[in-house]
Protein backbone atom coordinates (compact mmCIF):
# COMPACT_ATOMS: atom_id res chain seq x y z
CA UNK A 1 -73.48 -24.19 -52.20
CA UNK A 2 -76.46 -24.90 -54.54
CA UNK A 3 -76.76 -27.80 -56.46
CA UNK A 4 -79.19 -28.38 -59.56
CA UNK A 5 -80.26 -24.37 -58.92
CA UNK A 6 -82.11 -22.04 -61.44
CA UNK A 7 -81.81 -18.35 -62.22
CA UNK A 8 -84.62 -17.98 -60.03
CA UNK A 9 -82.86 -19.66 -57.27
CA UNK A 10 -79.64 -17.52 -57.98
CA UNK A 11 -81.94 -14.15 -57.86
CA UNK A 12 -83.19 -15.06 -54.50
CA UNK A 13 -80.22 -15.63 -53.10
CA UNK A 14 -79.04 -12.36 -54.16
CA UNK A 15 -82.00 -10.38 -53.31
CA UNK A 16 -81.84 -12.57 -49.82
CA UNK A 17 -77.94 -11.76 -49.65
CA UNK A 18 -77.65 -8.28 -50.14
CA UNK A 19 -75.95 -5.33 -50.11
CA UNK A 20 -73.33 -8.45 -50.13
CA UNK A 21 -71.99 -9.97 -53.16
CA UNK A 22 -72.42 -13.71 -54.34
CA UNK A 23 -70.47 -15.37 -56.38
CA UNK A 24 -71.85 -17.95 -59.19
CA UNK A 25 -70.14 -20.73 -60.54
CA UNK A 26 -71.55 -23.14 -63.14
CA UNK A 27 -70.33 -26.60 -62.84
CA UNK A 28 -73.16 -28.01 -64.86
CA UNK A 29 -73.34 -28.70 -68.79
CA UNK A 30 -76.86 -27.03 -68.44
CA UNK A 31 -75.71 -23.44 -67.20
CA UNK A 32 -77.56 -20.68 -66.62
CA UNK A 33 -78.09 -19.54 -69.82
CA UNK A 34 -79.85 -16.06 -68.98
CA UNK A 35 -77.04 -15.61 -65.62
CA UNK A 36 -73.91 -14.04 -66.02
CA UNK A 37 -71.58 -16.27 -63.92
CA UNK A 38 -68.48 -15.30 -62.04
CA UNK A 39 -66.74 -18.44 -63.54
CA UNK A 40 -67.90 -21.64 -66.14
CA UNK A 41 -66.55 -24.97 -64.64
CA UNK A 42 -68.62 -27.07 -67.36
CA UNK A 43 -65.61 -27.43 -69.76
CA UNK A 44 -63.37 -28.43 -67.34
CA UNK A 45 -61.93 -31.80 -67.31
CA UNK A 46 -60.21 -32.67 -64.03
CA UNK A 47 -60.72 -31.85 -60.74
CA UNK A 48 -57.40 -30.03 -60.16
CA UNK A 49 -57.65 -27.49 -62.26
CA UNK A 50 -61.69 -26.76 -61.34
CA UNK A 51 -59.90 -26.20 -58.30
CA UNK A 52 -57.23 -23.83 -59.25
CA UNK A 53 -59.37 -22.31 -61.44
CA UNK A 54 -61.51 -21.51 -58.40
CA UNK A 55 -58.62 -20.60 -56.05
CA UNK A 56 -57.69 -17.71 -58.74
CA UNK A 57 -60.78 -16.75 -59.12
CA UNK A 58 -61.60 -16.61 -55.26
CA UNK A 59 -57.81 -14.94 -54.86
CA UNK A 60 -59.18 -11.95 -57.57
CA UNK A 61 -62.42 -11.08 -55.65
CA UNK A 62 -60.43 -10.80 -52.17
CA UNK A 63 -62.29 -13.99 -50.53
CA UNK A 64 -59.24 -15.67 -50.32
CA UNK A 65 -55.98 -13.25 -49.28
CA UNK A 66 -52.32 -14.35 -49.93
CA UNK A 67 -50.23 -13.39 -47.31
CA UNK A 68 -47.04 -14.23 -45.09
CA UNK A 69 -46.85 -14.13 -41.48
């Protein structure tokens, strides 16, 4: 987690991170205007649905696998 990060920031951690993915997600009103991020979290009122909103994102890039044992 990075808090109060830049695009600069981001781009290190992706040249730092690599051939792995990262995943971005804006929580701030500021943004990063010039980033294309996985998910926008600004807009978002309560805390529950930043969550789910997060779970089904996770869930769609495979981080996070539903299954039954």
């Amino acid at each position: 987690m990075l808090t109060d990060g830049d695009e600069y920031d981001v781009r290190m951690l992706e040249l730092l991170n690599k051939p792995n993915e990262i995943i971005v997600i804006n929580t701030g009103a500021e943004g990063l205007k010039n980033y294309g991020v996985a998910l926008d979290l600004s807009g978002v009122s309560g805390i529950d649905e930043a969550v789910d909103q997060t779970c089904i994102l996770l869930r769609e890039k495979k981080v996070i696998v539903d299954y039954v044992i």
